[in-house]
Protein backbone atom coordinates (compact mmCIF):
# COMPACT_ATOMS: atom_id res chain seq x y z
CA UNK A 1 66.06 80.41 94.99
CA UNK A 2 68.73 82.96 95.10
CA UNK A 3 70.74 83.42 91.68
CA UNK A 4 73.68 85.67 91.60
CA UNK A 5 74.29 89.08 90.01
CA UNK A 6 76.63 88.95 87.31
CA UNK A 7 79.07 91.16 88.29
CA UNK A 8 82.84 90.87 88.80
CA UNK A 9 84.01 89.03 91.67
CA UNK A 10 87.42 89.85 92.97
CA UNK A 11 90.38 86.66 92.78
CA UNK A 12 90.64 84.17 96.13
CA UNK A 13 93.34 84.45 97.78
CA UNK A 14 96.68 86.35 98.20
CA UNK A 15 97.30 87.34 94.82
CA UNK A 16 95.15 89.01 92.90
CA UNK A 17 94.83 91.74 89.77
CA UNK A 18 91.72 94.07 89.39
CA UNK A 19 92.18 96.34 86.14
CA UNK A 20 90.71 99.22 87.68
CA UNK A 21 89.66 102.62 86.86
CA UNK A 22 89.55 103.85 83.37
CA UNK A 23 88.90 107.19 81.78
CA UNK A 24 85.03 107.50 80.41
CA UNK A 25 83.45 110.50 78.83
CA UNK A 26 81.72 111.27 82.42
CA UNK A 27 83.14 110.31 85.91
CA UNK A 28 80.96 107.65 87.78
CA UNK A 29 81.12 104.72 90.02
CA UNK A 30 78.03 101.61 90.90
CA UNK A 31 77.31 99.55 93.36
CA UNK A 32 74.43 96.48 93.53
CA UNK A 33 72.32 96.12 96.51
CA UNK A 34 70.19 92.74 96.98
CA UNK A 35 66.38 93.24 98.49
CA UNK A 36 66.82 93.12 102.13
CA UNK A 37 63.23 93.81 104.04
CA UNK A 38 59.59 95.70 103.92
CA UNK A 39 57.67 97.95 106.36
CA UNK A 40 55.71 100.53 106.62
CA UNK A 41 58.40 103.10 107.71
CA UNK A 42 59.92 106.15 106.22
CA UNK A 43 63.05 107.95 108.06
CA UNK A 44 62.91 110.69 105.90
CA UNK A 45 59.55 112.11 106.11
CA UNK A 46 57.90 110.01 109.12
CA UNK A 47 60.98 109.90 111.12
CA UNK A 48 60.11 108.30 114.50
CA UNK A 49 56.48 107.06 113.05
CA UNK A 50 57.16 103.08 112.71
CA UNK A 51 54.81 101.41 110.69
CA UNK A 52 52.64 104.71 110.31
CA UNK A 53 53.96 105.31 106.10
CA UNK A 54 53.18 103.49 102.99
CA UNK A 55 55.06 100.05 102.62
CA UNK A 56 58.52 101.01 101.54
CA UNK A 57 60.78 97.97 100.12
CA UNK A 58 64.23 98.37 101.85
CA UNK A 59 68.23 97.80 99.85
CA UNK A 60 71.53 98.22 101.46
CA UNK A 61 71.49 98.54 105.08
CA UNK A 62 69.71 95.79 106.67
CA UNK A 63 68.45 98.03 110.06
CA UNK A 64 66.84 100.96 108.58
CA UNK A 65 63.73 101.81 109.99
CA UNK A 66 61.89 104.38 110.95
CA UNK A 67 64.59 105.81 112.98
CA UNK A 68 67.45 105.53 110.88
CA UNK A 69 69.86 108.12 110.56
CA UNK A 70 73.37 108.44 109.64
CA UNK A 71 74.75 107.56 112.76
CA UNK A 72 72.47 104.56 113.15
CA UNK A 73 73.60 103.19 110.08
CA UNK A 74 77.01 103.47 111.00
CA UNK A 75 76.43 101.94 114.33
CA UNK A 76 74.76 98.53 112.39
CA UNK A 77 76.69 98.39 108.98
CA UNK A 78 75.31 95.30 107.17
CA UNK A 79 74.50 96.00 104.01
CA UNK A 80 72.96 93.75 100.93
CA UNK A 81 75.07 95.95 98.59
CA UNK A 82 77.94 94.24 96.77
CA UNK A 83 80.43 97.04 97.85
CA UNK A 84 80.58 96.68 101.28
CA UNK A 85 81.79 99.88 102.10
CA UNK A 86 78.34 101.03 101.21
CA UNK A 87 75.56 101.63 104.03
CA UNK A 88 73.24 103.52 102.83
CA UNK A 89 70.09 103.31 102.68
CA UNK A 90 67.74 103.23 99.69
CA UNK A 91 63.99 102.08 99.53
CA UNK A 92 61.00 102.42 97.21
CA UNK A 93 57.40 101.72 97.54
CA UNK A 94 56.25 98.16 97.51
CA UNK A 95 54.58 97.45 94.39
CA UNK A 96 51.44 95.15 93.65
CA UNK A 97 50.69 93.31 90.23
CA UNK A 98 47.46 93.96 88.01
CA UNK A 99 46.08 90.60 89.61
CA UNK A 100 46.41 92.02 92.99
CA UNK A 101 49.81 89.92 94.28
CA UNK A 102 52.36 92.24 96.32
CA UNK A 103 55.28 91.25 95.27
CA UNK A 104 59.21 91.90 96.04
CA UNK A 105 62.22 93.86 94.04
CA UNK A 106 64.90 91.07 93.00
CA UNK A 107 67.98 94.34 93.54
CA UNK A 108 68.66 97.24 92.50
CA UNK A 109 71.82 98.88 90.78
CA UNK A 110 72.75 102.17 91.61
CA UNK A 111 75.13 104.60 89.41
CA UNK A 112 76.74 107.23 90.77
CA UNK A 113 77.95 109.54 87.91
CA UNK A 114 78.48 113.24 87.25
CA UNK A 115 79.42 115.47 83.61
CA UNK A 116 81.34 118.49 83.19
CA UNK A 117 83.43 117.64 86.11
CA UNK A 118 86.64 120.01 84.45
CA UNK A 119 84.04 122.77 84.89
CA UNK A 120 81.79 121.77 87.70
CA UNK A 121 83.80 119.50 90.24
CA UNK A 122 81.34 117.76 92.66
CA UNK A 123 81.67 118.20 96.63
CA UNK A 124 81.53 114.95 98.58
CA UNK A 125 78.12 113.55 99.99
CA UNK A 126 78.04 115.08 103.45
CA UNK A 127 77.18 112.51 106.53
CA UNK A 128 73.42 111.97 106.44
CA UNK A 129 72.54 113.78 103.51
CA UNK A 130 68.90 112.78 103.02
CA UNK A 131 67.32 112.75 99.06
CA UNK A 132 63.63 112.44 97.98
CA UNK A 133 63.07 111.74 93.99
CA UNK A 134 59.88 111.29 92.55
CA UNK A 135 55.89 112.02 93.63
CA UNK A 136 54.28 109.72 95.56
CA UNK A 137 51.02 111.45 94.12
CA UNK A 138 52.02 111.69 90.88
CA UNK A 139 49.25 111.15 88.16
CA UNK A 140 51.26 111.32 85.16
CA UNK A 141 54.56 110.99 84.12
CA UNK A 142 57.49 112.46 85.31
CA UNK A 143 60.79 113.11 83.78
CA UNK A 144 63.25 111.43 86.71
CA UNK A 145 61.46 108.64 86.76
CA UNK A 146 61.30 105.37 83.98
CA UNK A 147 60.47 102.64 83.44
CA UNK A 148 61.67 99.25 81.32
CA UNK A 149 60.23 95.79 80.12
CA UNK A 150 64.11 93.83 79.98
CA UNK A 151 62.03 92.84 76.99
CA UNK A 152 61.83 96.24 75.44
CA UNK A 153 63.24 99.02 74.00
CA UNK A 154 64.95 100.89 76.42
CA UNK A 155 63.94 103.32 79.67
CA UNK A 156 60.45 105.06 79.02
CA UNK A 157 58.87 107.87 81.09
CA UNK A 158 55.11 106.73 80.62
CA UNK A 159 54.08 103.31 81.26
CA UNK A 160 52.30 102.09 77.77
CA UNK A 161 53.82 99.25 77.65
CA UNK A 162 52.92 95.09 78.01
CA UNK A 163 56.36 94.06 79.06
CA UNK A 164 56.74 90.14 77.59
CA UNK A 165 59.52 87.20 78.51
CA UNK A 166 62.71 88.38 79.23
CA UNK A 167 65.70 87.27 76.55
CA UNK A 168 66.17 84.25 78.62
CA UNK A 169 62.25 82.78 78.65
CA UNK A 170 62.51 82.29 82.27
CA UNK A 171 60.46 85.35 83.66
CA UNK A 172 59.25 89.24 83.10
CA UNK A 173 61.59 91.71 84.14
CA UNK A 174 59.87 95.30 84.90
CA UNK A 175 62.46 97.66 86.16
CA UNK A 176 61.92 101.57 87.49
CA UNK A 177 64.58 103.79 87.45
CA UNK A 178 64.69 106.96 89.78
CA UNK A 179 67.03 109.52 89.07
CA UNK A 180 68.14 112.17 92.29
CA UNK A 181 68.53 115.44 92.71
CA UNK A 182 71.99 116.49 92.06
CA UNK A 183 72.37 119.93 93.59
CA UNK A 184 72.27 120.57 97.15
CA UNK A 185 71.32 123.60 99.12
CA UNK A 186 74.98 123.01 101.01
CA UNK A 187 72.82 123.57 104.80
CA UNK A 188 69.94 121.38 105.31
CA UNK A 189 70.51 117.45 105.33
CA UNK A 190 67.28 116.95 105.61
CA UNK A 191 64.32 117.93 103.50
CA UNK A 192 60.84 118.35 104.89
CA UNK A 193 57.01 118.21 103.59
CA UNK A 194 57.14 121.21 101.20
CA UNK A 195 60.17 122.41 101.45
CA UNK A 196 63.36 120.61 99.26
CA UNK A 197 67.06 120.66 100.27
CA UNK A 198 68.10 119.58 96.54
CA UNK A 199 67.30 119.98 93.08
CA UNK A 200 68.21 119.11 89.80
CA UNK A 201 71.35 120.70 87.72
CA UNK A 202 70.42 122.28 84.60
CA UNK A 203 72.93 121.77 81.57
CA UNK A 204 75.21 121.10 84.04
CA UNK A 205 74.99 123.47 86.30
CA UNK A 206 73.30 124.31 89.80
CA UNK A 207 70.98 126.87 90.38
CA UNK A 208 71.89 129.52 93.03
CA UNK A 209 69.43 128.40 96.00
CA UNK A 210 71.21 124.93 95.19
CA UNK A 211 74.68 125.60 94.36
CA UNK A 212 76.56 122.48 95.66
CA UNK A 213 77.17 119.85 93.34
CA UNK A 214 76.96 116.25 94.24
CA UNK A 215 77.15 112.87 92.38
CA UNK A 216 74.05 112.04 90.75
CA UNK A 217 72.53 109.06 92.34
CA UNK A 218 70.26 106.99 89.82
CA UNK A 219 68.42 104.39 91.12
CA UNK A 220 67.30 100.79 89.14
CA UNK A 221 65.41 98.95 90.84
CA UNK A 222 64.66 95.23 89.03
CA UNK A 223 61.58 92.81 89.64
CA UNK A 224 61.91 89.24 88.40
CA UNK A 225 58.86 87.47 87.65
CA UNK A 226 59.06 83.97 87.14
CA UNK A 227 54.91 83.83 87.76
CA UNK A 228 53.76 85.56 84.73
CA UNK A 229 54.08 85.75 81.29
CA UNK A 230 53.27 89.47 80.52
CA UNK A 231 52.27 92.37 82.63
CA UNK A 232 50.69 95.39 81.87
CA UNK A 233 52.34 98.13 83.12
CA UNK A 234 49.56 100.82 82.90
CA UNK A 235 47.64 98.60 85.71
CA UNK A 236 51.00 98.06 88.08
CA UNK A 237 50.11 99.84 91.34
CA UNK A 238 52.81 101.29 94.36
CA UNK A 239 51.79 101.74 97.81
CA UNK A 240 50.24 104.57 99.56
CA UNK A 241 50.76 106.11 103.26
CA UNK A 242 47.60 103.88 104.85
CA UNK A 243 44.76 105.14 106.54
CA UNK A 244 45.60 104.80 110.07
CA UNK A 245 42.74 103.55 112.28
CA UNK A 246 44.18 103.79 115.85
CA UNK A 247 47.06 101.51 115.30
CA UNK A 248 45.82 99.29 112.59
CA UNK A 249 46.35 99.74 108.96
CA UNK A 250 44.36 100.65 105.86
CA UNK A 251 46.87 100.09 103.00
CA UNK A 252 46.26 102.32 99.92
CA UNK A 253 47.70 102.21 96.75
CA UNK A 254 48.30 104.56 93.60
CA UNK A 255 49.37 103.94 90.05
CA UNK A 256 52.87 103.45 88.65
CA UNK A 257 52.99 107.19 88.12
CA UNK A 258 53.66 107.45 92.45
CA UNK A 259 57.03 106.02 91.73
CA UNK A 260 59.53 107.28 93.96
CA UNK A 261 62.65 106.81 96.01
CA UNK A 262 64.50 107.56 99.30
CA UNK A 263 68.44 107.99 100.32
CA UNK A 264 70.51 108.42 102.96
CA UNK A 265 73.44 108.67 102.47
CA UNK A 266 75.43 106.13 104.53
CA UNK A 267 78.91 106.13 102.64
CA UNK A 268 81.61 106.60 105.07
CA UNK A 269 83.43 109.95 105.27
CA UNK A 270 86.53 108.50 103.30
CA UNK A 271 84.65 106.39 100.85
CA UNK A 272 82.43 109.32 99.85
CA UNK A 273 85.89 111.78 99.19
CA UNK A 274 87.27 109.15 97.03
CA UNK A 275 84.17 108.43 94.89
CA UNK A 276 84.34 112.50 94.15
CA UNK A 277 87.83 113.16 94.51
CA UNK A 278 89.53 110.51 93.40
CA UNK A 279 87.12 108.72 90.80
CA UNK A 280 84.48 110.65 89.43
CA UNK A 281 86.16 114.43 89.40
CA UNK A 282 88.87 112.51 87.30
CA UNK A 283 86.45 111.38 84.99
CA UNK A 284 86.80 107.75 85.81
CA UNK A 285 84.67 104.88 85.48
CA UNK A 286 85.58 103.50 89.06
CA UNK A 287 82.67 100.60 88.94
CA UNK A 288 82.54 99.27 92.02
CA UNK A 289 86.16 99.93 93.54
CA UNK A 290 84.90 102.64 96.07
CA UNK A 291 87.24 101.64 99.22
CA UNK A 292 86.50 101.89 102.81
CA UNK A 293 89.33 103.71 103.62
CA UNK A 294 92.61 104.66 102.13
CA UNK A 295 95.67 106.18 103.17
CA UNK A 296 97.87 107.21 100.38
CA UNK A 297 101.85 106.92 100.11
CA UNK A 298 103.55 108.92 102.84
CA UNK A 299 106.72 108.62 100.69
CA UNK A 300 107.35 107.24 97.89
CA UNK A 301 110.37 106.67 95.38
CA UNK A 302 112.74 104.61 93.29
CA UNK A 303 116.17 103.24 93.96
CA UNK A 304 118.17 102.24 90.98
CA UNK A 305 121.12 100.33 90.79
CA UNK A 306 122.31 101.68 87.53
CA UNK A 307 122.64 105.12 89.08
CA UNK A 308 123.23 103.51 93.14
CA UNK A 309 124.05 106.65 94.50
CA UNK A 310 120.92 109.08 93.06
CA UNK A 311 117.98 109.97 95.07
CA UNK A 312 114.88 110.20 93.12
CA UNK A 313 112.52 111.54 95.98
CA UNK A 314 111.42 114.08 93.84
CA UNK A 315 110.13 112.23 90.61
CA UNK A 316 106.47 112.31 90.04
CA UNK A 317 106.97 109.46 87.76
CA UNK A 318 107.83 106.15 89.41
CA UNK A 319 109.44 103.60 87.11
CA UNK A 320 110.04 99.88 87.52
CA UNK A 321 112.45 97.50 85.18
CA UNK A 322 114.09 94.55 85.95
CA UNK A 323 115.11 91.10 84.49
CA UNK A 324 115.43 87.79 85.71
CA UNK A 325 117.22 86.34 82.21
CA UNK A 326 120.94 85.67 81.89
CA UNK A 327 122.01 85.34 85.50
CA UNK A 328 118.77 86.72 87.30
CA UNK A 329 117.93 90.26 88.84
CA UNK A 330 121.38 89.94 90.68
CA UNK A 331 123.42 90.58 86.93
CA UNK A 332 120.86 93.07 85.43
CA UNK A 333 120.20 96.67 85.77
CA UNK A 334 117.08 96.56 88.51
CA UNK A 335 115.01 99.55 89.16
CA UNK A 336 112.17 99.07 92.25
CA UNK A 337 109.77 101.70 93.20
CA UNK A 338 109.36 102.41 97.09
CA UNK A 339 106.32 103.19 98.76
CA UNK A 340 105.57 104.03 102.59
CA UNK A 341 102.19 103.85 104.05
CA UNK A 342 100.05 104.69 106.98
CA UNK A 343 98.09 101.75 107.52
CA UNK A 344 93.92 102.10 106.98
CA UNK A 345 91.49 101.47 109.09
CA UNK A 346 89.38 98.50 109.57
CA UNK A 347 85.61 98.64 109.81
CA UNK A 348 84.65 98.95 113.49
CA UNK A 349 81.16 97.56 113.65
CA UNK A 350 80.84 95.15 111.11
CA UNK A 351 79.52 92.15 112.11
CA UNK A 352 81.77 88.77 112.37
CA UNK A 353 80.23 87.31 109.42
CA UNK A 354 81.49 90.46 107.21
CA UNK A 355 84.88 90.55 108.65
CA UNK A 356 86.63 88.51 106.05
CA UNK A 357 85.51 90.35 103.52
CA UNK A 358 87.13 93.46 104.01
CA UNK A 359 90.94 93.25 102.57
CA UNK A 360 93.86 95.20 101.62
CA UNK A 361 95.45 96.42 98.96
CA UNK A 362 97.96 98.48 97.20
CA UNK A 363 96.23 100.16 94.37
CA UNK A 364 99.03 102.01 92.17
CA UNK A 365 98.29 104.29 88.78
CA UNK A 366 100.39 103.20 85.77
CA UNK A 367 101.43 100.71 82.82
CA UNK A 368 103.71 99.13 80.73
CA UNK A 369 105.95 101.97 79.12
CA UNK A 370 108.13 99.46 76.69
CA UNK A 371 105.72 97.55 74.87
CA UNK A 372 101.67 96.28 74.70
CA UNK A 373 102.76 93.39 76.22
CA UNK A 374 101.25 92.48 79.34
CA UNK A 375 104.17 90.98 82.32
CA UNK A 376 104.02 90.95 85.96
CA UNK A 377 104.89 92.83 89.07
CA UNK A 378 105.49 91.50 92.72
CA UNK A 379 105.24 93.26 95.64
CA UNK A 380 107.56 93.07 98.21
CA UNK A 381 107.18 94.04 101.74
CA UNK A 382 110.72 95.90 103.36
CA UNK A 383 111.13 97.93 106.22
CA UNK A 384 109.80 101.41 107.44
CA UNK A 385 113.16 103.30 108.52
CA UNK A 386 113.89 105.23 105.63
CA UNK A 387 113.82 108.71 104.27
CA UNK A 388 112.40 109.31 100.62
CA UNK A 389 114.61 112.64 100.48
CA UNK A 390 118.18 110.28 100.82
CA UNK A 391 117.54 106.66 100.35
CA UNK A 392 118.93 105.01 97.18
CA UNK A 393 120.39 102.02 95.65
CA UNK A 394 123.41 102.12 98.27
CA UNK A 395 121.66 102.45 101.53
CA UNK A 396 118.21 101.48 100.94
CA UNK A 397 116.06 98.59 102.71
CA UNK A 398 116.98 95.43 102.37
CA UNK A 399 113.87 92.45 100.84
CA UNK A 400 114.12 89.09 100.60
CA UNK A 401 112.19 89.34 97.24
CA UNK A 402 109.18 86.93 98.41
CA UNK A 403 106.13 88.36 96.78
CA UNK A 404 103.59 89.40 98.92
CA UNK A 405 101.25 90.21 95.81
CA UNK A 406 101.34 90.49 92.33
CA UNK A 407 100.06 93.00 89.21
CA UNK A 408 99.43 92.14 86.08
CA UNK A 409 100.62 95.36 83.43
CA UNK A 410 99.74 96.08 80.03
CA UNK A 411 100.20 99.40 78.47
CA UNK A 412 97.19 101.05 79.58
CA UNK A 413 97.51 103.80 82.57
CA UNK A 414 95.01 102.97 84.77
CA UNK A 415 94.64 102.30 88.64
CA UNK A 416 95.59 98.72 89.46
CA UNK A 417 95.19 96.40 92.65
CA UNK A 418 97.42 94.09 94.77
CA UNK A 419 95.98 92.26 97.26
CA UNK A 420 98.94 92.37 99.67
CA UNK A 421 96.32 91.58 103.03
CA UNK A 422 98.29 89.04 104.61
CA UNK A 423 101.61 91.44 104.87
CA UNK A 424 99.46 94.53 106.30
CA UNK A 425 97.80 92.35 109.04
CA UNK A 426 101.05 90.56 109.88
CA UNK A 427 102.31 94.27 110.64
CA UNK A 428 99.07 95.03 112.91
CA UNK A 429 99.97 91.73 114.58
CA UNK A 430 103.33 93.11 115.54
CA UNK A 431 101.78 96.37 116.69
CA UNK A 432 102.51 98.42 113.57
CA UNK A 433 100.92 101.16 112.53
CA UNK A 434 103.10 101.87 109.17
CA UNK A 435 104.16 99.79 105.85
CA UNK A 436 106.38 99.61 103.45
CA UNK A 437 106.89 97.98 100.14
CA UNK A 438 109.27 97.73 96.78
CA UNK A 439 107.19 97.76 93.44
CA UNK A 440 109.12 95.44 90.74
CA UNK A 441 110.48 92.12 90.04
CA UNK A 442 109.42 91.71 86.06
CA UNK A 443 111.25 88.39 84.96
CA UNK A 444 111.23 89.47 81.11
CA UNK A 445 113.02 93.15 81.17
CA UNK A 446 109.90 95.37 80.79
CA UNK A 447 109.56 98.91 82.37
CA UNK A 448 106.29 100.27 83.81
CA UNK A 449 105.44 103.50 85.62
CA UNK A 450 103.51 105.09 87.80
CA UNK A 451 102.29 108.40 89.34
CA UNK A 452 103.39 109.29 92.38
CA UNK A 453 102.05 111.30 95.37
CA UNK A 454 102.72 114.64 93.80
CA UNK A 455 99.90 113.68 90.77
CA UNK A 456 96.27 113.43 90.75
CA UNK A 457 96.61 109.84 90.91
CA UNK A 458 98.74 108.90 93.67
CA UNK A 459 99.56 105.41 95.07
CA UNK A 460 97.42 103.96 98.17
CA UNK A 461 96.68 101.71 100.48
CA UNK A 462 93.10 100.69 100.65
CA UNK A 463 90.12 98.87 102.13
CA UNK A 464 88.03 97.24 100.24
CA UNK A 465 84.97 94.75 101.12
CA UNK A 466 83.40 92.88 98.48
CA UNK A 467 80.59 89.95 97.95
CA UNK A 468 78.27 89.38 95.04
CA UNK A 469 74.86 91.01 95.28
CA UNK A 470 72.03 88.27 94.77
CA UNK A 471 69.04 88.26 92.78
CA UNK A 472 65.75 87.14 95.20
């Protein structure tokens, strides 16, 4: 039976909010990947060599093999990750009980995250880029690699302990965590028997041999064990390349201490420039937001009618007021902000059953700058044919103020999401390839603002695909 992950689920429908990024101490983003198959392949290190390598237990893209590389995953996107964006691949050795059952990984949860980014900005994961972590011949413990009984007391490196029921009664839960190298050797995608292409950063920073930083990756991988009461982790045992005997297989298999994992790194180009650029060398906490594409604004603005004949083209803040009261917008001072867009890219080869999944939105920086109070924002889809260096309150584009998604704002300044999906694909319908939309329409007299294009935070339109991991 299938259970799902508790994680956040977007809203149904047309309008939605999704609080977004906030600041954190260190920059990082996640993403949840739901088992998805085992063989006895390994891309990496037996590239071309099916079924010749230990049995490796397989998350996120649903073809890898023994043949997978970037361009292969890209070809057959399906992943088991909850941020469909995400096509990597990750896998693990299979692991087998003290009683001598094989059993499967329920997920794992992946955190991308990074420190010192003022200092040490991180450089996108480059198509392909291929990580090993771990020794699959290690005999004792090793420092990027723990373990945990959900039981327990936290992440361990050695494996002394008898993990017991989980909180909830209802099974054991043994997790291993692998942690990546962070540091790249900026040439070789690929690293081969002997001879690495990353390392690890060392307070911070990268050694010379290694001197391009990347996000750390840090792999949790989670088994669920309704069928026992207590396991010994000291007698858990991971799979070993086989003995080979012509084609047939010999399996072998090692202690807990040949823990180890594989990546390749199947993030879109775009997706893996926001995760650095936009998210984690901001120092955000971006969760699971990572888009598939994005185009931010091409213009954007405000038109006030206070001041009708002003052009505020050049205002890196963007501000938004209005009131509905006392005669409605009409009879009040209305400010709206204006935003122009390329419009993003769909997925190309996702398949049909994925297609609804991917939507878009207008993700915008800001808050309410009056009060803590939280009110409400509309979207409003206009027109394309105007000029953010001269339009204003007298000639700008006209709206029939019919929301075609709504934001919810309090007074913290954080990226925010309107799901404005039906308005962008009515424009593709019509052969569009730009969009445009006012920012306003709060029925209670606040004011909010926002960064524009000129910040570190400017105001996009996105891609995002999203559906629950599950727990196997």
């Amino acid at each position: 039976m299938k259970k799902t992950l508790r994680v956040l689920v977007p809203l149904a429908g047309l309008f939605a909010l999704m609080p977004l990024a906030s600041h954190a101490a260190s920059g990082q983003s996640n993403v949840s990947c739901s088992y998805s198959h085992t063989l006895g392949d390994d891309a990496i290190l037996m590239f071309g060599m099916p079924n010749h390598a230990m049995l490796h237990d397989f998350f996120g893209n649903t073809s890898t093999d023994a043949y997978s590389t970037y361009d292969t995953l890209q070809a057959k996107p399906e992943t088991t990750c909850d941020n469909k964006a995400d096509s990597t691949a990750y896998w693990a050795p299979t692991m087998k009980l003290p009683s001598g059952e094989v059993v499967k990984p329920s997920y794992q949860k992946t955190y991308y995250q990074a420190n010192s980014v003022e200092k040490y900005p991180l450089t996108p994961f480059p198509k392909g880029l291929q990580l090993l972590a771990g020794d699959h011949v290690g005999t004792a413990p090793n420092q990027h690699v723990s373990f945990l009984c959900a039981n327990g007391n936290g992440y361990t490196n050695t494996a002394d302990q008898v993990c017991g029921l989980r909180s909830g009664g209802d099974a054991v839960q043994f997790n291993i965590g692998i942690n990546f190298p962070n540091c790249w050797d900026g040439v070789h995608l690929k690293p081969e028997k002997g001879v690495a292409n990353a390392t690890y950063d060392s307070n911070n920073v990268c050694p010379a041999a290694f001197p391009v930083k990347i996000p750390k990756v840090n792999m949790n991988i989670a088994y669920v064990l309704p069928q026992i009461t207590s396991l010994d982790t000291s007698k858990i045992q991971l799979s070993l390349d086989p003995e080979m005997v012509g084609d047939q297989r010999i399996e072998k298999w090692g202690s807990i201490y040949t823990a180890h994992g594989d990546f390749v790194n199947g993030w879109p180009e775009q997706s893996a420039k926001y995760m650095t650029d936009l998210c984690m060398n901001l120092a955000f906490d971006c969760s699971n937001t990572i888009p598939y594409s994005y185009e931010p604004a091409l213009e954007d603005t405000v038109i006030s009618s206070t001041n009708s004949s002003t052009n505020y083209g050049s205002s890196t803040l963007l501000t938004a007021s209005d009131n509905w009261k006392n005669g409605g917008h009409a009879s009040n001072p209305e400010s709206l902000v204006l935003f122009k867009f390329k419009i993003p890219a769909l997925p190309e080869a996702i398949p049909a059953s994925e297609e609804g999944l991917f939507v878009y939105r207008l993700r915008v920086f800001g808050g309410n700058a009056a009060s803590s109070a939280t009110g409400k924002l509309n979207v409003y889809s206009t027109t394309t044919d105007w000029d953010g260096k001269t339009v204003n309150w007298d000639n700008h584009p006209a709206t029939d103020y019919q929301s075609a998604g709504t934001i919810s704002m309090n007074n913290n300044r954080q990226y925010r999401d309107a799901i404005v999906d039906t308005a962008v694909r009515q424009a593709l319908a019509e052969g569009k390839t730009e969009v445009a939309f006012y920012l306003g329409g709060d029925q209670n007299g606040g004011t909010y603002t926002f960064d524009s294009t000129e910040t570190n935070h400017p105001p996009l339109l996105i891609v995002k695909g999203y559906k629950a991991a599950t727990e196997n």
